[in-house]
PDB file of N, CA and C in Angstrom:
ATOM      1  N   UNK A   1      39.313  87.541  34.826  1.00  0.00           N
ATOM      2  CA  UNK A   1      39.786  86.805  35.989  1.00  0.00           C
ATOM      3  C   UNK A   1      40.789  85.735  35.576  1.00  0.00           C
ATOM      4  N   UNK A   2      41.922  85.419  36.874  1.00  0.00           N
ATOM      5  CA  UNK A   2      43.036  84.512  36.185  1.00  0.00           C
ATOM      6  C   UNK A   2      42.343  83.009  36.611  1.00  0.00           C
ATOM      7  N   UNK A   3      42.578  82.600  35.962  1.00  0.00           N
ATOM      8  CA  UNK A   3      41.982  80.794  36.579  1.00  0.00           C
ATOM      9  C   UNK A   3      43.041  79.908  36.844  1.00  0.00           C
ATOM     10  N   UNK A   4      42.646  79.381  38.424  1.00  0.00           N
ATOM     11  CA  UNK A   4      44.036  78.571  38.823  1.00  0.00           C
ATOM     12  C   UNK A   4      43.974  77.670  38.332  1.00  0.00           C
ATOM     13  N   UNK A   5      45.327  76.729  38.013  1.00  0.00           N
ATOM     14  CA  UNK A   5      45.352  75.291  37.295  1.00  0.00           C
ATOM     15  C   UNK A   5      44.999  74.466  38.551  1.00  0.00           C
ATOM     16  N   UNK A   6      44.631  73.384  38.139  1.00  0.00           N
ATOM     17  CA  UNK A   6      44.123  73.050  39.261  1.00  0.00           C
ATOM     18  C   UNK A   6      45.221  72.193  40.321  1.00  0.00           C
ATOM     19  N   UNK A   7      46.643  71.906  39.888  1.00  0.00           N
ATOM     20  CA  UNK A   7      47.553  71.341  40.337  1.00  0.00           C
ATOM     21  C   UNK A   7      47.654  72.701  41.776  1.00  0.00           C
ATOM     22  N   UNK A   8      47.945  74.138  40.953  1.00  0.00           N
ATOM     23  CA  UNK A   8      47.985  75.087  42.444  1.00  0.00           C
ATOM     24  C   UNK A   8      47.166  75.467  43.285  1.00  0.00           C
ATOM     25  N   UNK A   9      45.826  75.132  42.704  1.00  0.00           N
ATOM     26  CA  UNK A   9      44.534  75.254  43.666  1.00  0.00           C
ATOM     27  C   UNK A   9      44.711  73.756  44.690  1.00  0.00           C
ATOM     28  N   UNK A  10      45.253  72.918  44.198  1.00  0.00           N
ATOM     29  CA  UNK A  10      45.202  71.619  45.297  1.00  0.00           C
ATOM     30  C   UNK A  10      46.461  71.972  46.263  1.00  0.00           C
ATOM     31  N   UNK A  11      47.131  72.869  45.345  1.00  0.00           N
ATOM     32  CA  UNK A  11      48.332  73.326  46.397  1.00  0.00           C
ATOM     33  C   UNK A  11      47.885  73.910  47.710  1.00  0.00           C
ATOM     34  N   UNK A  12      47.220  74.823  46.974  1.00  0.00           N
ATOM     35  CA  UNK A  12      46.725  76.163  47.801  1.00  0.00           C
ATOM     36  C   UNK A  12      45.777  75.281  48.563  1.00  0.00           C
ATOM     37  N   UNK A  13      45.015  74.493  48.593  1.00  0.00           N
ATOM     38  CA  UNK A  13      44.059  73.699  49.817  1.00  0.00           C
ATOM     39  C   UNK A  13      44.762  72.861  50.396  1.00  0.00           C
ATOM     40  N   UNK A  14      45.822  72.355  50.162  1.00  0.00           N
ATOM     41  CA  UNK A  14      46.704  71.983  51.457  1.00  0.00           C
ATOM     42  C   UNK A  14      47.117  72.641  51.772  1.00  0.00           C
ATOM     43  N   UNK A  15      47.869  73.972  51.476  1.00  0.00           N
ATOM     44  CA  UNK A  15      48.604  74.337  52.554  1.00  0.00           C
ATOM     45  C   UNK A  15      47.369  75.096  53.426  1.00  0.00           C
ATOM     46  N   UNK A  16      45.956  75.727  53.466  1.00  0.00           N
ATOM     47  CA  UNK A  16      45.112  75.897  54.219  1.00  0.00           C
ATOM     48  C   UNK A  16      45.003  75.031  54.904  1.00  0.00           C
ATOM     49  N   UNK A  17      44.644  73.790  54.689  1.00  0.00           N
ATOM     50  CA  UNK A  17      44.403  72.835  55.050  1.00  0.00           C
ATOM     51  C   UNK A  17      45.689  71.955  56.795  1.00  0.00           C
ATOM     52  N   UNK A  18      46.563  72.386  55.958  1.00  0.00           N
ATOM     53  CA  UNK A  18      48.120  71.970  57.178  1.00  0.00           C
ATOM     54  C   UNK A  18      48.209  73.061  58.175  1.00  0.00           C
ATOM     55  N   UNK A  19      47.702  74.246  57.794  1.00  0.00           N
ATOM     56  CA  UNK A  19      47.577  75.656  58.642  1.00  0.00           C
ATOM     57  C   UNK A  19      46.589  75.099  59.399  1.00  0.00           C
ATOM     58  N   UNK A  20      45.568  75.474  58.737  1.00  0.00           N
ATOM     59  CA  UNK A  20      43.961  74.843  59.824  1.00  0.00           C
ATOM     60  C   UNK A  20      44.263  74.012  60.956  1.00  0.00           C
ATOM     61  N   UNK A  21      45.292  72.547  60.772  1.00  0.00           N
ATOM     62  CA  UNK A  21      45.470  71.334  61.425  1.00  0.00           C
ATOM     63  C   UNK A  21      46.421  71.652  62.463  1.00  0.00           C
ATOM     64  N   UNK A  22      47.351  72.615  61.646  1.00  0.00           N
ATOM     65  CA  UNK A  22      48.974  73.011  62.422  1.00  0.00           C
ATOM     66  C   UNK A  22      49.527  71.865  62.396  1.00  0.00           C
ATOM     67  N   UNK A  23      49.224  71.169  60.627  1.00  0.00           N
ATOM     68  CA  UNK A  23      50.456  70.245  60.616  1.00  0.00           C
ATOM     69  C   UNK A  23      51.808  70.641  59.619  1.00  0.00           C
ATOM     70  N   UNK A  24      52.298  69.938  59.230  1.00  0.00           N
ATOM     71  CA  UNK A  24      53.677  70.583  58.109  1.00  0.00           C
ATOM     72  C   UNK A  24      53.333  69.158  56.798  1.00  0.00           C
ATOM     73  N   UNK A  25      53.993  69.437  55.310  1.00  0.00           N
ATOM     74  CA  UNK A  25      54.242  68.497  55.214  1.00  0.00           C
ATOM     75  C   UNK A  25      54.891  67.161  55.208  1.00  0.00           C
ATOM     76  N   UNK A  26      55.570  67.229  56.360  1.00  0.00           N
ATOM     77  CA  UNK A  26      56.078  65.859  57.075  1.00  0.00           C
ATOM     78  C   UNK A  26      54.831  65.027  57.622  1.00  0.00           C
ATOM     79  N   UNK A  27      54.276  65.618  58.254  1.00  0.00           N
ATOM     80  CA  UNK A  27      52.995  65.267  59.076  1.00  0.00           C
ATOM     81  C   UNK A  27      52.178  64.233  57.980  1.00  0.00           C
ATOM     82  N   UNK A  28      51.859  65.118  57.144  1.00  0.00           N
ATOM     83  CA  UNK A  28      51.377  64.178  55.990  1.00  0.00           C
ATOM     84  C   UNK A  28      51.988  62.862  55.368  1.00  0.00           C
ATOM     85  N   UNK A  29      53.391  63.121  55.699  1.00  0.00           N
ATOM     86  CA  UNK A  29      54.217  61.537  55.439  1.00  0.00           C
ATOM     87  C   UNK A  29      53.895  60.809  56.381  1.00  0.00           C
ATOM     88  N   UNK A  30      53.915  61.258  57.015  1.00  0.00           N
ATOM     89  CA  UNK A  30      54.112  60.248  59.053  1.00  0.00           C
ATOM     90  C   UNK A  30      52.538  60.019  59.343  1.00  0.00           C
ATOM     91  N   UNK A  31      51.733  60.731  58.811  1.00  0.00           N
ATOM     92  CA  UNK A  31      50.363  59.862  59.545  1.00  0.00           C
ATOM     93  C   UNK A  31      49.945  58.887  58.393  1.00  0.00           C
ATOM     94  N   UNK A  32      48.972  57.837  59.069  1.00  0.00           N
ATOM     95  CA  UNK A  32      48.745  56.632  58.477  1.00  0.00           C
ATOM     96  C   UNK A  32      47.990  56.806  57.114  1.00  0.00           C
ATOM     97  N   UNK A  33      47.775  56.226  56.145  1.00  0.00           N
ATOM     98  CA  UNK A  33      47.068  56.405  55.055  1.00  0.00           C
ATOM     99  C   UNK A  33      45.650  56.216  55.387  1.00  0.00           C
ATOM    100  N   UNK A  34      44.779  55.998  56.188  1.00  0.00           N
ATOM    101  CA  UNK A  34      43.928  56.009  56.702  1.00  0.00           C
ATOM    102  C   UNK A  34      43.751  57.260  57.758  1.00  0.00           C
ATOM    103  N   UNK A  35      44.186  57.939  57.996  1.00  0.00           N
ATOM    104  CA  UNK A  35      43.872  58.886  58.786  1.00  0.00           C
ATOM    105  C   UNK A  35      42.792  60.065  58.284  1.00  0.00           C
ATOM    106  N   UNK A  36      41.864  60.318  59.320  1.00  0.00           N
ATOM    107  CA  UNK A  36      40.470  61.028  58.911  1.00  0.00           C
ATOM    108  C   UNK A  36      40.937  61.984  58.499  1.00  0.00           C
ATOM    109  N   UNK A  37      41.444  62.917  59.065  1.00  0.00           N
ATOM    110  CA  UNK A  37      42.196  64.420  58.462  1.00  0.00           C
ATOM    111  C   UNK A  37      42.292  64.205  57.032  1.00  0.00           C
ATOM    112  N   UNK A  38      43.136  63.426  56.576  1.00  0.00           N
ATOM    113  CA  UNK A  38      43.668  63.093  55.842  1.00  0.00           C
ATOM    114  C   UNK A  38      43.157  62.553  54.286  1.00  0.00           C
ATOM    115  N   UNK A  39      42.240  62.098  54.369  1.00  0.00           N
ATOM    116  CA  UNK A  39      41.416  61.213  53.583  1.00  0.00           C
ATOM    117  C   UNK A  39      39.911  62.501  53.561  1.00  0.00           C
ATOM    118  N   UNK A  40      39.699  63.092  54.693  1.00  0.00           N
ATOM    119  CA  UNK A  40      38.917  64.311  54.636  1.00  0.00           C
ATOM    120  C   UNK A  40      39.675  64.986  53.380  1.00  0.00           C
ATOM    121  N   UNK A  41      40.884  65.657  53.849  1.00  0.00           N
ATOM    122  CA  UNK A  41      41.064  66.416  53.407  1.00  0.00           C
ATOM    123  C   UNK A  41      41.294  65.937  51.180  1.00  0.00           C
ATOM    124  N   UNK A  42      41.156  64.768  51.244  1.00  0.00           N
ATOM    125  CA  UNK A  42      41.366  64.263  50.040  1.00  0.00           C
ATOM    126  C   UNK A  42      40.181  64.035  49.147  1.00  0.00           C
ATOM    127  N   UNK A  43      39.308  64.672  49.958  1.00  0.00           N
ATOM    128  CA  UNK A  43      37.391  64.151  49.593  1.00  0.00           C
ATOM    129  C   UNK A  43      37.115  66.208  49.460  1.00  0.00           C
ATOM    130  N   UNK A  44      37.919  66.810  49.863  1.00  0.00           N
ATOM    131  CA  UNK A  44      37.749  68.199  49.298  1.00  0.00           C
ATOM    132  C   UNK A  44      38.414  68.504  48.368  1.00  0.00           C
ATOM    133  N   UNK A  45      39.800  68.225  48.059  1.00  0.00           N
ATOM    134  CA  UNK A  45      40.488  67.921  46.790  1.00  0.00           C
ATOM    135  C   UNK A  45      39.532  67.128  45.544  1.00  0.00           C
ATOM    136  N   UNK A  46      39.267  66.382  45.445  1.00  0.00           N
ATOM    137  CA  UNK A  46      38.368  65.847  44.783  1.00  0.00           C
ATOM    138  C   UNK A  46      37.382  66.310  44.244  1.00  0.00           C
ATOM    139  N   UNK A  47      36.090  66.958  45.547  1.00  0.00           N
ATOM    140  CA  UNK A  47      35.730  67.582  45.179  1.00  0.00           C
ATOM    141  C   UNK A  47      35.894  69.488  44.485  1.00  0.00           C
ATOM    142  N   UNK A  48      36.759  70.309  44.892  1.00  0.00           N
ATOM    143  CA  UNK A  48      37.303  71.067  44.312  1.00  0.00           C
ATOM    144  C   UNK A  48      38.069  71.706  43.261  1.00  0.00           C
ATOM    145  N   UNK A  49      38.649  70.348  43.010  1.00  0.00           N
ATOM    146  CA  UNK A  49      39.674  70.225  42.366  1.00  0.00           C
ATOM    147  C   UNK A  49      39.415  69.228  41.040  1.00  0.00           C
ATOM    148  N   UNK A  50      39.980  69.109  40.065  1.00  0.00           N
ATOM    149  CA  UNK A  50      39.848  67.862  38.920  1.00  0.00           C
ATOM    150  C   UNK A  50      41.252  67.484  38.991  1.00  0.00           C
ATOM    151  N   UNK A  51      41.884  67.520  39.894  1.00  0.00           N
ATOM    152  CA  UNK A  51      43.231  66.062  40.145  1.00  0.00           C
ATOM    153  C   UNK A  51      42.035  64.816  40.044  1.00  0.00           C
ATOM    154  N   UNK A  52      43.196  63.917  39.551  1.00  0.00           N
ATOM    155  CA  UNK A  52      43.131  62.619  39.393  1.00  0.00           C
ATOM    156  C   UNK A  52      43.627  62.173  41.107  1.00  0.00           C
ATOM    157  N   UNK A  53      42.617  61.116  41.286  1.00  0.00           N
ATOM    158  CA  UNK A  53      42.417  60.181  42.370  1.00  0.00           C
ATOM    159  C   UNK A  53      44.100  59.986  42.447  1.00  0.00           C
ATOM    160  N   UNK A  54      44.812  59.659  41.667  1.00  0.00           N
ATOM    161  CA  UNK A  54      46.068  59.157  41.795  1.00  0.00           C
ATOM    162  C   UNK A  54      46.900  60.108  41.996  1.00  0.00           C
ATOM    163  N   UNK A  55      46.560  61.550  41.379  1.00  0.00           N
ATOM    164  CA  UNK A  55      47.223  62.726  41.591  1.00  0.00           C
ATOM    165  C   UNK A  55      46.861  63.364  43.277  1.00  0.00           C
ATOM    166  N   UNK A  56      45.777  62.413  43.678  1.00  0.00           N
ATOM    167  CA  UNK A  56      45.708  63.183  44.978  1.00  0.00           C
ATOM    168  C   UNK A  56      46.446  62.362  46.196  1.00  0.00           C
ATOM    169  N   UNK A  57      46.106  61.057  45.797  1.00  0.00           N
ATOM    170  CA  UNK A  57      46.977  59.635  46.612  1.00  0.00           C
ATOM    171  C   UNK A  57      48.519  60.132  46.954  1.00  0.00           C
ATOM    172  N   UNK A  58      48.857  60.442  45.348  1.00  0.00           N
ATOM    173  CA  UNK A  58      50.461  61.166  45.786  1.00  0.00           C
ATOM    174  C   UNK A  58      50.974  62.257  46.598  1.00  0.00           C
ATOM    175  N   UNK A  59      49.900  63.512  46.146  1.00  0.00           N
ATOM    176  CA  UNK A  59      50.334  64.146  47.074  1.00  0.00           C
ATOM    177  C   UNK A  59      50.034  64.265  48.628  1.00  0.00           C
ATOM    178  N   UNK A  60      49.172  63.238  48.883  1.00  0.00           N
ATOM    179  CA  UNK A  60      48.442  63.218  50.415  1.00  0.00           C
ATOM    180  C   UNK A  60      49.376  61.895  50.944  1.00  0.00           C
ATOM    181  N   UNK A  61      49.838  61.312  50.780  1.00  0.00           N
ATOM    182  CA  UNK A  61      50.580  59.764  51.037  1.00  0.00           C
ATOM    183  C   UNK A  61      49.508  58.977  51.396  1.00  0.00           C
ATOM    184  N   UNK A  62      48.667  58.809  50.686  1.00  0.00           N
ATOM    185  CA  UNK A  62      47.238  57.739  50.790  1.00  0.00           C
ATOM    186  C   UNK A  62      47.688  56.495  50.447  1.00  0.00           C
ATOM    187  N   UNK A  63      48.761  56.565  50.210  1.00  0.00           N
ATOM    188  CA  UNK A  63      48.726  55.170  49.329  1.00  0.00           C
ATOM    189  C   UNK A  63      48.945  54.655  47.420  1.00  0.00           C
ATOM    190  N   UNK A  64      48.169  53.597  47.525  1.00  0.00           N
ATOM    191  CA  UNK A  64      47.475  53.485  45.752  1.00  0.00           C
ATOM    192  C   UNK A  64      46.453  54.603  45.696  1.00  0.00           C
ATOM    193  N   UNK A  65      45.732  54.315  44.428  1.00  0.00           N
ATOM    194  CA  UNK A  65      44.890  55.043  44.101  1.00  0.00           C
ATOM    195  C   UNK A  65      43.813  54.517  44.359  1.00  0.00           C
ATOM    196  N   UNK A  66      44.163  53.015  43.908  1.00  0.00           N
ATOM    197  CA  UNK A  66      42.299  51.941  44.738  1.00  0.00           C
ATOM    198  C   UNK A  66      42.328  51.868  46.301  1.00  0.00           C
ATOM    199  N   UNK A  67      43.343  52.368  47.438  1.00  0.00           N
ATOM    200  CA  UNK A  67      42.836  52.157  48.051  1.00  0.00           C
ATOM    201  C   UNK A  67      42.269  53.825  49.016  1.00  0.00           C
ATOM    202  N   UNK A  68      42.610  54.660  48.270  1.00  0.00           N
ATOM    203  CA  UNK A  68      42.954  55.569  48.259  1.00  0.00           C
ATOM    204  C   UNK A  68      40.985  55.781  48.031  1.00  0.00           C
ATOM    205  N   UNK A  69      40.741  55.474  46.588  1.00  0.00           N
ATOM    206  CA  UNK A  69      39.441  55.263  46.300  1.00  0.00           C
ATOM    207  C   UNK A  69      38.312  54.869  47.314  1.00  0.00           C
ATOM    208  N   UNK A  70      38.706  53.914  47.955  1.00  0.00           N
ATOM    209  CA  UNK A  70      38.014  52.854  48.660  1.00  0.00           C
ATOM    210  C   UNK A  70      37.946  53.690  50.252  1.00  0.00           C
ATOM    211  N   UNK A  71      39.042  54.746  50.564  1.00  0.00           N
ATOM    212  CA  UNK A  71      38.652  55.380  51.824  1.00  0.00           C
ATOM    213  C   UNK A  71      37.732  56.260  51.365  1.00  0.00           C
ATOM    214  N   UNK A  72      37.793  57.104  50.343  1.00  0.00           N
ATOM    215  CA  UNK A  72      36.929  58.452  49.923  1.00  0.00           C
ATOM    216  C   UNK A  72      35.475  57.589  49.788  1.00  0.00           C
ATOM    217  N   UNK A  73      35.401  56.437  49.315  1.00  0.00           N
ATOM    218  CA  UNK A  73      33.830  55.770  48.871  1.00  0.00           C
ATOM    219  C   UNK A  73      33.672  55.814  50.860  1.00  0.00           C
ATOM    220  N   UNK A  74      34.251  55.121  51.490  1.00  0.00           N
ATOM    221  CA  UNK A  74      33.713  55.051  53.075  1.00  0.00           C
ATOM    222  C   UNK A  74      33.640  56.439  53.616  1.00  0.00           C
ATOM    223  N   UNK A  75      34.215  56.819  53.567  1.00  0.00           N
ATOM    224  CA  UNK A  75      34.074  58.305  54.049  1.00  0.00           C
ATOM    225  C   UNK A  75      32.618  58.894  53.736  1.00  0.00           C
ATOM    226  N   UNK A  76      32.514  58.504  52.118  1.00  0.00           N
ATOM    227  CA  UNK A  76      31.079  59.366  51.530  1.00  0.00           C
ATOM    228  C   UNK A  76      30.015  58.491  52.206  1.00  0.00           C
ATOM    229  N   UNK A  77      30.211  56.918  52.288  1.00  0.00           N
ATOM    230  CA  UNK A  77      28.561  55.748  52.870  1.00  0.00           C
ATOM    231  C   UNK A  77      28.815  56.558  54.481  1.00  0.00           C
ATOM    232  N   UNK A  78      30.045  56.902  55.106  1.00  0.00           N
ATOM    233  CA  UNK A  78      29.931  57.345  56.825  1.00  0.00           C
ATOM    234  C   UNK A  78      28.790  58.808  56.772  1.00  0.00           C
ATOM    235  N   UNK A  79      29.276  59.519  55.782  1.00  0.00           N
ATOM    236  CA  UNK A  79      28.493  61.083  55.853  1.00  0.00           C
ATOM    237  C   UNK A  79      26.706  60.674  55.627  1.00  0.00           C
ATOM    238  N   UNK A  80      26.945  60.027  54.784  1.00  0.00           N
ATOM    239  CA  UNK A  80      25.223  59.347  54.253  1.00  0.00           C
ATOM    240  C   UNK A  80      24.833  59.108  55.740  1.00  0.00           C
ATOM    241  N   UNK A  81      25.592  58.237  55.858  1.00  0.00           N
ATOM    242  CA  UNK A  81      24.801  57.190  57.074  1.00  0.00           C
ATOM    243  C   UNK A  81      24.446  58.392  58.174  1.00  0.00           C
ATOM    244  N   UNK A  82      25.658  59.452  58.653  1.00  0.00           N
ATOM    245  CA  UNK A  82      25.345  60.373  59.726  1.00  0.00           C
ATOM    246  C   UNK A  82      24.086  61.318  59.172  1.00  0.00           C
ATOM    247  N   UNK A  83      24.244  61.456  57.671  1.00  0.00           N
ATOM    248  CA  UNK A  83      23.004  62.517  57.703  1.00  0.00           C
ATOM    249  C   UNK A  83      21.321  62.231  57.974  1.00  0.00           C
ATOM    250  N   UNK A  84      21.273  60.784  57.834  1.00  0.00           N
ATOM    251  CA  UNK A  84      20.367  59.534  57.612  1.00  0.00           C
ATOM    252  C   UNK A  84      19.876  59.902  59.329  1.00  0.00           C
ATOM    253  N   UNK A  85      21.136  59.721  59.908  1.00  0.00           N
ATOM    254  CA  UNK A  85      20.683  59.750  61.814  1.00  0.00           C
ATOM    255  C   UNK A  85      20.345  60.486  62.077  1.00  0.00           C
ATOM    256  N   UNK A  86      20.598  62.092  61.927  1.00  0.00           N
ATOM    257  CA  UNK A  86      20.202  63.340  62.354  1.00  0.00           C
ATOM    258  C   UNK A  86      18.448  63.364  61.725  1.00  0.00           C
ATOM    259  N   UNK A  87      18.500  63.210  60.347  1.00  0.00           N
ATOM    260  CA  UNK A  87      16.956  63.074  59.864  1.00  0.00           C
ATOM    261  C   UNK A  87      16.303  62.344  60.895  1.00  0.00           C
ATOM    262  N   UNK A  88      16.180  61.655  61.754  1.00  0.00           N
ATOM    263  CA  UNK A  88      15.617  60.687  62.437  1.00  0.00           C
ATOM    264  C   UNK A  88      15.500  60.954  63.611  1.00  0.00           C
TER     265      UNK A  88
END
């Protein structure tokens, strides 16, 4: 089997990813660095992928990399917290 590098596997999950949304990558310039899509979609990179936090900031327009960091950490305490509610 061929093994993707992981620079074209992060390729290859955005462009699923911009299909899925029916955005382009302009879209990704023009929405806010905070945007859920967005910061979602940077918490599956992450996990999928072994880009660097900073390698993903760039190609998503997140920003830095700390703050970039600091949405993926909220994102992960929001999922906790929702799975926490449903248990209940």
């Amino acid at each position: 089997l061929r093994r993707e590098s992981a620079e074209a596997k992060a390729e290859r999950i955005i462009d699923e990813e911009l299909k899925r949304l029916g955005w382009t990558r302009v879209d990704l310039e023009q929405r806010t660095k905070s945007d859920p899509e967005k910061v979602a979609l940077a918490a599956r990179l992450r996990q999928e992928t072994t880009l660097t936090i900073k390698d993903i900031a760039a190609r998503l327009h997140l920003g830095s990399w700390k703050s970039a960091t600091t949405r993926l950490q909220q994102l992960k305490r929001k999922e906790k917290s929702d799975e926490t509610m449903l248990l209940l």
